[in-house]
C-alpha atoms as a PDB file:
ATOM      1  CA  UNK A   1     242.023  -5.629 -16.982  1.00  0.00           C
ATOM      2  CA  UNK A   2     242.947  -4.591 -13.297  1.00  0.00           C
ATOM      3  CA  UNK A   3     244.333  -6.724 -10.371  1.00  0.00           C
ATOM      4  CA  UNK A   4     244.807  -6.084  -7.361  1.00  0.00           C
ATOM      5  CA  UNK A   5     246.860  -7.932  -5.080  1.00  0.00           C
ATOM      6  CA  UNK A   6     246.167  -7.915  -1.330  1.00  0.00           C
ATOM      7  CA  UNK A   7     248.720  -6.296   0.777  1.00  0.00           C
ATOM      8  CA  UNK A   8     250.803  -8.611   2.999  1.00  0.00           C
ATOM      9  CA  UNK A   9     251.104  -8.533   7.080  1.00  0.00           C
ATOM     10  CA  UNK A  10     253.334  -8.774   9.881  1.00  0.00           C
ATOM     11  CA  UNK A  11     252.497 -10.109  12.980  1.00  0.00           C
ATOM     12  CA  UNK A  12     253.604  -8.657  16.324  1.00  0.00           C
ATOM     13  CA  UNK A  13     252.845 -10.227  19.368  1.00  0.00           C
ATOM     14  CA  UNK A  14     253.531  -8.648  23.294  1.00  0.00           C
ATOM     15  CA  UNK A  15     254.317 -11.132  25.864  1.00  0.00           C
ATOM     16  CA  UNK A  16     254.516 -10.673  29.292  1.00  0.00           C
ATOM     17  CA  UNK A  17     255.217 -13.314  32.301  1.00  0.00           C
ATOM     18  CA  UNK A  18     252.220 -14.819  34.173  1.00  0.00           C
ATOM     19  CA  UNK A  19     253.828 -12.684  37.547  1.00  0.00           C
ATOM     20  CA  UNK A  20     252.137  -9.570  35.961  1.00  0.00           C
ATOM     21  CA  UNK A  21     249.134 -11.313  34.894  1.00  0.00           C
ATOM     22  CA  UNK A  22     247.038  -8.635  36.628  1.00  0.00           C
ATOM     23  CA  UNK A  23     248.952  -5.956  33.844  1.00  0.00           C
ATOM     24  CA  UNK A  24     247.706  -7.755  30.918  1.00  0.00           C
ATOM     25  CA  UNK A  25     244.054  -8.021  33.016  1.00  0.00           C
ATOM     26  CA  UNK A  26     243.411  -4.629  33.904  1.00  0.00           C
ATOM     27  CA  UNK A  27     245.956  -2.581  31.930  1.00  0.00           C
ATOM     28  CA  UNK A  28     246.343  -4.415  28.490  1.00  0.00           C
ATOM     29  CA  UNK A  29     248.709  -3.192  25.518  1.00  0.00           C
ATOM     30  CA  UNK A  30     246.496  -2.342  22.715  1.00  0.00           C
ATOM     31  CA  UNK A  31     246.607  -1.490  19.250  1.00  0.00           C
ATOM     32  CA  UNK A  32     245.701   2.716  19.057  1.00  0.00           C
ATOM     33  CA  UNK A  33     242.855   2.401  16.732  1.00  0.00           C
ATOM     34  CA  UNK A  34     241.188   0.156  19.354  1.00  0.00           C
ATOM     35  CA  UNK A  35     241.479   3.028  21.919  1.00  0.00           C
ATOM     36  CA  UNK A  36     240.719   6.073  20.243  1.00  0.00           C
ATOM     37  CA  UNK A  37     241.043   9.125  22.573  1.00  0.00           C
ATOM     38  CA  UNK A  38     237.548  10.547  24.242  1.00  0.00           C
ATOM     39  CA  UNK A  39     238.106  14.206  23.015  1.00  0.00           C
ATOM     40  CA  UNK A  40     238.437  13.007  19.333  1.00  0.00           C
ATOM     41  CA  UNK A  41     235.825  11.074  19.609  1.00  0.00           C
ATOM     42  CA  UNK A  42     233.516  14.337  20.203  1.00  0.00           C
ATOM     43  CA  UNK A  43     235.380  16.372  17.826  1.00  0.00           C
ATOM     44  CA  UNK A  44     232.377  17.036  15.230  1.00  0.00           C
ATOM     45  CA  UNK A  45     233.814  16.308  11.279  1.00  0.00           C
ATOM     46  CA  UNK A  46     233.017  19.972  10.097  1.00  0.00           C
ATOM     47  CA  UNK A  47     231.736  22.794  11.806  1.00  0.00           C
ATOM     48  CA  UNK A  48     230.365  26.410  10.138  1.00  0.00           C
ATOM     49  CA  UNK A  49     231.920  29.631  10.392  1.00  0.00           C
ATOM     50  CA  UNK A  50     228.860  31.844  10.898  1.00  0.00           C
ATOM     51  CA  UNK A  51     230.479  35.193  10.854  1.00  0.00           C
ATOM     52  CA  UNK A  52     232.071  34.339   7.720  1.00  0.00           C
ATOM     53  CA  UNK A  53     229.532  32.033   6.395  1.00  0.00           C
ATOM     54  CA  UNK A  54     232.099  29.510   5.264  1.00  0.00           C
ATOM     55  CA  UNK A  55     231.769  25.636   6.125  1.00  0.00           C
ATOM     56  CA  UNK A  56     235.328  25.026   8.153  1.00  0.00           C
ATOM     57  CA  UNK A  57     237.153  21.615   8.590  1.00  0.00           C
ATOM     58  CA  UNK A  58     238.406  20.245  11.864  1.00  0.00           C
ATOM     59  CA  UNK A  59     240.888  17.984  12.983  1.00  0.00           C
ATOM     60  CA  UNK A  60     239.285  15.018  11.694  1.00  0.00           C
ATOM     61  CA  UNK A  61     240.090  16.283   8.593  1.00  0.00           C
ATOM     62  CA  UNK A  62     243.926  15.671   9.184  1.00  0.00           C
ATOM     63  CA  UNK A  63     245.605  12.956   8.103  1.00  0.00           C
ATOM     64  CA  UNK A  64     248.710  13.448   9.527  1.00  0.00           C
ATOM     65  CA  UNK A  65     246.519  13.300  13.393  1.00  0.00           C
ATOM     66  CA  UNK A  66     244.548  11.057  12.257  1.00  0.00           C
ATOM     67  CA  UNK A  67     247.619   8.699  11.527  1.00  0.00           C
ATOM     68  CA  UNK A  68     248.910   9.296  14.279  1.00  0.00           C
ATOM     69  CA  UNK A  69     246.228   8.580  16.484  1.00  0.00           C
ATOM     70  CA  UNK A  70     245.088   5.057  14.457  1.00  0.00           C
ATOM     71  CA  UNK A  71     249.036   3.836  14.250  1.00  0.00           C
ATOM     72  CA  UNK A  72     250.643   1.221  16.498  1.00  0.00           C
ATOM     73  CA  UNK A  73     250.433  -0.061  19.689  1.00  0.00           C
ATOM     74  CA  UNK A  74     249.851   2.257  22.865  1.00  0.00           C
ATOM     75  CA  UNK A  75     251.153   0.931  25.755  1.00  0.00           C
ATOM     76  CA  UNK A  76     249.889   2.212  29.249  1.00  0.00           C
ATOM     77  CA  UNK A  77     250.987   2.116  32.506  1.00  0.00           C
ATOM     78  CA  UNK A  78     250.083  -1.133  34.308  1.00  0.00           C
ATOM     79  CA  UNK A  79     250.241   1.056  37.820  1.00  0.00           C
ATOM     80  CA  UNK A  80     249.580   4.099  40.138  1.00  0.00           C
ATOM     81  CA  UNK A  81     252.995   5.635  40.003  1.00  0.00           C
ATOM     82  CA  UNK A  82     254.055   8.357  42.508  1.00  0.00           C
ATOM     83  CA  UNK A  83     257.318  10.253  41.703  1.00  0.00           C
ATOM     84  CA  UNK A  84     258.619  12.840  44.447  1.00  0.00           C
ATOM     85  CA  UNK A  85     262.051  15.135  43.111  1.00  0.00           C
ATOM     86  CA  UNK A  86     264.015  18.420  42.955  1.00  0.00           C
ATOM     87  CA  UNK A  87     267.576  18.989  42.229  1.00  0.00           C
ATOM     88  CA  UNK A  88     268.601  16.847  45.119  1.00  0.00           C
ATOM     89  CA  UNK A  89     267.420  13.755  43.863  1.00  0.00           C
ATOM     90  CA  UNK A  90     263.968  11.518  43.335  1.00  0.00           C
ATOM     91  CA  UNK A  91     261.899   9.073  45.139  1.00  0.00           C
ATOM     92  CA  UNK A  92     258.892   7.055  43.838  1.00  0.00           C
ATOM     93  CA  UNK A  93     256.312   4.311  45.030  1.00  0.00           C
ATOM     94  CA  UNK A  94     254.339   2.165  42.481  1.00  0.00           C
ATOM     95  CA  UNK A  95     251.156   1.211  43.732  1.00  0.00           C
ATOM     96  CA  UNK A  96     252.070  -2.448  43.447  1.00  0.00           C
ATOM     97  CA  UNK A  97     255.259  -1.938  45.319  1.00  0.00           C
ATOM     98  CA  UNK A  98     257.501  -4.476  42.749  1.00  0.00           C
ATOM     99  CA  UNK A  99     257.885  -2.277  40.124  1.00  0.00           C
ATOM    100  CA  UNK A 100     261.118  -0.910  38.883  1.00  0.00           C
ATOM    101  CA  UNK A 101     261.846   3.031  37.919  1.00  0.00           C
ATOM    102  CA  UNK A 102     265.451   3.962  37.632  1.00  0.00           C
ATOM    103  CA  UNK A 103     267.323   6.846  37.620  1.00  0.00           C
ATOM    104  CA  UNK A 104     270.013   7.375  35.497  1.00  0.00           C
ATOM    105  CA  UNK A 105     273.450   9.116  35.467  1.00  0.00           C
ATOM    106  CA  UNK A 106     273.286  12.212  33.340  1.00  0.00           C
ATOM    107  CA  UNK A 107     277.014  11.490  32.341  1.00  0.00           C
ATOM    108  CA  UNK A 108     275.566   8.859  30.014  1.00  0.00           C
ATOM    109  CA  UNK A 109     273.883  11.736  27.828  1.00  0.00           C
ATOM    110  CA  UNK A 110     276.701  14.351  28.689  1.00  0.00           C
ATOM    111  CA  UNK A 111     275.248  18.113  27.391  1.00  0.00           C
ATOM    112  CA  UNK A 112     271.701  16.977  26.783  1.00  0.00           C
ATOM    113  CA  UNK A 113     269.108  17.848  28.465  1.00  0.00           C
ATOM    114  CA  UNK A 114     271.239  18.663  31.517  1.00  0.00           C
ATOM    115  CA  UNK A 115     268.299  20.495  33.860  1.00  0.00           C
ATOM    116  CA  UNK A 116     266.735  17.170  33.875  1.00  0.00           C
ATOM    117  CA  UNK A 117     266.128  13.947  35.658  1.00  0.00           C
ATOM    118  CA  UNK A 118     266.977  10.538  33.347  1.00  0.00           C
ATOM    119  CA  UNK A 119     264.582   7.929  34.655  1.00  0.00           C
ATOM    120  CA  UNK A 120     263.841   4.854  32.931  1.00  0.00           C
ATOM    121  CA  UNK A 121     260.403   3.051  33.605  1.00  0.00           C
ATOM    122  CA  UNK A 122     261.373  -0.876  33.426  1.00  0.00           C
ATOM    123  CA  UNK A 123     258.237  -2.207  31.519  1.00  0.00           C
ATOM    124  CA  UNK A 124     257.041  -5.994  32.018  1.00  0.00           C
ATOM    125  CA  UNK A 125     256.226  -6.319  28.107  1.00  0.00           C
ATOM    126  CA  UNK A 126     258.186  -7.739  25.708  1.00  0.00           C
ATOM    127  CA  UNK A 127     257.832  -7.826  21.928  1.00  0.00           C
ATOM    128  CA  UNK A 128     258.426 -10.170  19.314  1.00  0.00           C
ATOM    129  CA  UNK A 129     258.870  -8.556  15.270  1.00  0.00           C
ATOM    130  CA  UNK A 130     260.244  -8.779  12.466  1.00  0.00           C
ATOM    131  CA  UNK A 131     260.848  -5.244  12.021  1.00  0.00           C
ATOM    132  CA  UNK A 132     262.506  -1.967  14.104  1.00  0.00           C
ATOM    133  CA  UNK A 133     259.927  -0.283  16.454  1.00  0.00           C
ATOM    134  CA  UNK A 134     259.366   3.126  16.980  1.00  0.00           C
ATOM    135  CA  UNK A 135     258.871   4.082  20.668  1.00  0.00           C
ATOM    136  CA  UNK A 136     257.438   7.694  20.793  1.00  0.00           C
ATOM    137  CA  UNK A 137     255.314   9.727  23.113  1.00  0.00           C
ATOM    138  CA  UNK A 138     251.449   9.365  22.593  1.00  0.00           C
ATOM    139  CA  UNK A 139     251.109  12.934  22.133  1.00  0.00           C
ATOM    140  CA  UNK A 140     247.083  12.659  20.658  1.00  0.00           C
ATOM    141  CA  UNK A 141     246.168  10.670  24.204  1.00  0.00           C
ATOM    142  CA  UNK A 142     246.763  13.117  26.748  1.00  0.00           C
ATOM    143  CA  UNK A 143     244.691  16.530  26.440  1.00  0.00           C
ATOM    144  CA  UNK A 144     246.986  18.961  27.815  1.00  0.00           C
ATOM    145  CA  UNK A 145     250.913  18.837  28.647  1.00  0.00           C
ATOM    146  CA  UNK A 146     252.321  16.062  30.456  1.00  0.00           C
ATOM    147  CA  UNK A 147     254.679  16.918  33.593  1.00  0.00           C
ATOM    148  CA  UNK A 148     257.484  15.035  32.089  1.00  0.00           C
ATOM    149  CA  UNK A 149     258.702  14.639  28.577  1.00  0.00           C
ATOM    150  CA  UNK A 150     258.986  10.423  26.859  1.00  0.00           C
ATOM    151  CA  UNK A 151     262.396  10.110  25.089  1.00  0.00           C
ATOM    152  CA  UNK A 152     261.756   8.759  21.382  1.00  0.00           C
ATOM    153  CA  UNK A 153     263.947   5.791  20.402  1.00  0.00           C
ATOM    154  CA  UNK A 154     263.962   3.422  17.426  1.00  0.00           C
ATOM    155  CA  UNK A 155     264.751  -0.609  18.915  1.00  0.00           C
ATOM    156  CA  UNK A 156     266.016  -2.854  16.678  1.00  0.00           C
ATOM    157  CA  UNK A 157     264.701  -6.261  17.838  1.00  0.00           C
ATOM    158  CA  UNK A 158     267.430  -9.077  18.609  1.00  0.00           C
ATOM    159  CA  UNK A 159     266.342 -12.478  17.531  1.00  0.00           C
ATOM    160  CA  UNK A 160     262.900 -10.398  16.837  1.00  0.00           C
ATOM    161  CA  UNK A 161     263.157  -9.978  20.533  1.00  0.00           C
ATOM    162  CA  UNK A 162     262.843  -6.695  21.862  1.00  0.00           C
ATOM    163  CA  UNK A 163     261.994  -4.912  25.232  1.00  0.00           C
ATOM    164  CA  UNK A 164     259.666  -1.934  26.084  1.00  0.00           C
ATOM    165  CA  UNK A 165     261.342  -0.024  29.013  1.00  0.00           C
ATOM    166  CA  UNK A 166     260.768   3.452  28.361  1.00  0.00           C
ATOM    167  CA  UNK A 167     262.647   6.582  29.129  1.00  0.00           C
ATOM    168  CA  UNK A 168     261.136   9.867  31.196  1.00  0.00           C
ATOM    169  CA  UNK A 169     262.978  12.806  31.789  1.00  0.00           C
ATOM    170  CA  UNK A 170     261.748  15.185  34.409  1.00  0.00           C
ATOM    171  CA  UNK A 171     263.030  18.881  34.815  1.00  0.00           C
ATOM    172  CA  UNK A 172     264.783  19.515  37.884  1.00  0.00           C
ATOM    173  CA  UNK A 173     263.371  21.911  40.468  1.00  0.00           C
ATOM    174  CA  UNK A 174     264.722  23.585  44.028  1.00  0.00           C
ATOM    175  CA  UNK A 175     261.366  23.229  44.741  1.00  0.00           C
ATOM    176  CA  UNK A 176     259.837  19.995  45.355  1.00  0.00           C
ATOM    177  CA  UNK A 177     257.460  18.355  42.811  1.00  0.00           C
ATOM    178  CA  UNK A 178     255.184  16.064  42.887  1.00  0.00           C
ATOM    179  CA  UNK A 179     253.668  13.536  39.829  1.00  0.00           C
ATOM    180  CA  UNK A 180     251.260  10.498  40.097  1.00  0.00           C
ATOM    181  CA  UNK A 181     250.752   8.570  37.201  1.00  0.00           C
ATOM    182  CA  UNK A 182     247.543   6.611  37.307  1.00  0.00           C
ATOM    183  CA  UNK A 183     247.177   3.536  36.356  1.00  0.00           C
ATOM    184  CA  UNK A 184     246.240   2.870  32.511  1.00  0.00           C
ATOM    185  CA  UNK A 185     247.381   6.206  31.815  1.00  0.00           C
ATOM    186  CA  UNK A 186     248.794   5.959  28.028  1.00  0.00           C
ATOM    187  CA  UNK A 187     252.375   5.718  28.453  1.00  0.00           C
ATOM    188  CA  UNK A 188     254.053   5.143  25.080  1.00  0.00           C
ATOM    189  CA  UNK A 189     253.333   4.591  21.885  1.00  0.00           C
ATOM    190  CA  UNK A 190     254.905   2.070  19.731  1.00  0.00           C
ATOM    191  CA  UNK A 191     254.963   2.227  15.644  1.00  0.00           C
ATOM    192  CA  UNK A 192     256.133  -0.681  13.619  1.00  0.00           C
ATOM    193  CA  UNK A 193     258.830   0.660  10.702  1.00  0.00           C
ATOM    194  CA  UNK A 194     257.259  -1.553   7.958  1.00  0.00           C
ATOM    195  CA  UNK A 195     254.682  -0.910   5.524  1.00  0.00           C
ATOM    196  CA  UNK A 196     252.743  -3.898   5.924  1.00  0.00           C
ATOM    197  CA  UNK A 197     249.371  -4.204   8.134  1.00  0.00           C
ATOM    198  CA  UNK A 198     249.711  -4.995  11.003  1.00  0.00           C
ATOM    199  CA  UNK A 199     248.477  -7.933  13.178  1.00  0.00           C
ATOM    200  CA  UNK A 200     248.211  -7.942  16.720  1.00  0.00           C
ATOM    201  CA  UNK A 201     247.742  -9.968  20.007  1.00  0.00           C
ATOM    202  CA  UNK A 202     249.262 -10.397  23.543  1.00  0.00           C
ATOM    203  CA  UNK A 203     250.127 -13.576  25.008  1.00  0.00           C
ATOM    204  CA  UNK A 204     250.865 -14.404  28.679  1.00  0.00           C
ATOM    205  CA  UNK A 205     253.840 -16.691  29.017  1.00  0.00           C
ATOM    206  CA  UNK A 206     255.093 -19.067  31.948  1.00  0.00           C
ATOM    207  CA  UNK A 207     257.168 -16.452  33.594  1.00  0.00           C
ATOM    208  CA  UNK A 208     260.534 -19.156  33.031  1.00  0.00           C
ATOM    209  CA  UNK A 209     259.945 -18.703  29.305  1.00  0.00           C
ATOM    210  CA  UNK A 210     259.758 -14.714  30.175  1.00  0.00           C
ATOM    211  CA  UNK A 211     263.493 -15.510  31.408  1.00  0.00           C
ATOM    212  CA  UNK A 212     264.276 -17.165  28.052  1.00  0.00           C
ATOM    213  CA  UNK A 213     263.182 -14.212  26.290  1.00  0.00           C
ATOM    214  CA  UNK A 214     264.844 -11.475  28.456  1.00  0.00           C
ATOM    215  CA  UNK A 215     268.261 -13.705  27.719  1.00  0.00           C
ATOM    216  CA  UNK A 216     268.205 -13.225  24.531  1.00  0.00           C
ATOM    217  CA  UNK A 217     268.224  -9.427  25.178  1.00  0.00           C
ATOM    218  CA  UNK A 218     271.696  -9.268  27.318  1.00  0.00           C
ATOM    219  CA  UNK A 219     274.541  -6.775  27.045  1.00  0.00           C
ATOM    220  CA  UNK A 220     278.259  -7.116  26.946  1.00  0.00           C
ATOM    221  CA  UNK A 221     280.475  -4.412  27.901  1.00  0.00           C
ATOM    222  CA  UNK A 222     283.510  -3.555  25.578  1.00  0.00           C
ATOM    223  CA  UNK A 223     285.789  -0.910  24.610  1.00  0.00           C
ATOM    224  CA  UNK A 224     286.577   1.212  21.528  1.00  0.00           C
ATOM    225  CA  UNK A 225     288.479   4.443  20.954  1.00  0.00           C
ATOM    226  CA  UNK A 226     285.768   6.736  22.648  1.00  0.00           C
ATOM    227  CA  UNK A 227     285.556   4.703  25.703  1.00  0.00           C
ATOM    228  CA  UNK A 228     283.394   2.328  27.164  1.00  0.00           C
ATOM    229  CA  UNK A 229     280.085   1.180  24.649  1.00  0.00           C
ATOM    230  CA  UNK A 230     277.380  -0.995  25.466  1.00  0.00           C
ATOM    231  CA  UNK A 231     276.611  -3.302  22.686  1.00  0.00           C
ATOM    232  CA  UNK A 232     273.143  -5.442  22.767  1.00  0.00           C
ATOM    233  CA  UNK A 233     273.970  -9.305  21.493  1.00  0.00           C
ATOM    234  CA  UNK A 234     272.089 -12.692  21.392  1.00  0.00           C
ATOM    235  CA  UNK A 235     272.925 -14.545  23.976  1.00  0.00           C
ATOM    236  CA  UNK A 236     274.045 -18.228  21.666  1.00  0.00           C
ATOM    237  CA  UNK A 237     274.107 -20.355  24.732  1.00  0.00           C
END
């Protein structure tokens, strides 16, 4: 006799305040199966060698892409971005002139990546889960290199709490260069570390309970022998 017992689930949800309603409306966090890139999409399953009158495989074939490309949550940017730089320094301009990039001191990552820019893209999205996330570049989305590298990270939620701000560096140039980042452009992709299915949805909250949420997620400064650490608490008030 067999049995089979049905794999359990884990729900994560994305919030964001009703202030960015227009995000959620025209550039909504999805899960990646839902938004399968265009160029796999045409990629045929098999193909046939006719010089060597073989039947050959293609990507589609893959498991490892094709994981890859059907995992998660991809979220894209919610607007036209414009980032001007060199070695001097950088200037930007979102196209709906509130939101946030900032740069950041290269002292915090001392002898990494030192011939580039730090910038940190402050996302309106939240997510609530019961397990860590895996923030990674959505590599399968884009069909040629991107002008600026995502920084991995692994976020372990607080209070199942966590943001989604996520990292760019950008190589440093004596000559001027120039990105724009359009809107809905796949930005990062986010993997839950759990071996459960996943369930999905987005909710827009009053942005006041936004504020509750983003409490949860302060920081308190304090010291230890290698200087000064930043350590990510609940906020028990």
């Amino acid at each position: 006799m067999f049995f089979f017992t049905r794999k359990s689930k884990t729900e994560v949800i994305g919030f964001i305040g009703e202030k960015n309603l227009t995000a959620a409306e025209f550039a909504p966090v999805k899960l990646s199966k839902e938004i399968i890139p265009s160029w796999w999409k045409n990629v045929k399953s098999s193909s046939f060698d006719w010089e060597r009158m073989l039947p050959l495989s293609t990507s589609k074939s893959c498991i490892g892409i094709i994981n890859s490309i059907t995992s998660g949550i991809i979220l894209p940017l919610w607007s036209d971005l414009a980032i001007k730089y060199n070695n001097d320094g950088i200037q930007f301009r979102y196209a709906d002139t509130v939101s946030e990039l900032q740069p950041h001191d290269s002292a915090q990552i001392q002898g990494f990546y030192t011939d580039f820019w730090v910038t940190k893209i402050v996302s309106p999205w939240y997510f609530k889960s019961q397990c860590k996330l895996h923030f990674t570049s959505p590599f399968y989305s884009h069909t040629s290199e991107t002008p600026y590298v995502v920084a991995p990270g692994i976020v372990t939620p607080v209070n199942n709490y966590s943001a989604s701000h996520v990292f760019l560096f950008l190589r440093k140039n004596k000559e001027e260069q120039r990105i724009f980042i359009k809107n809905n452009t796949p930005l990062v992709q986010i993997i839950p570390l759990t071996d459960k299915d996943i369930t999905f949805k987005t909710e827009v909250i009053s942005d006041v309970e936004m504020q509750k949420i983003n409490s949860k997620l302060g920081t308190r400064l304090a010291f230890n022998n290698k200087g000064l650490k930043t350590i990510q608490i609940l906020d028990k008030d």
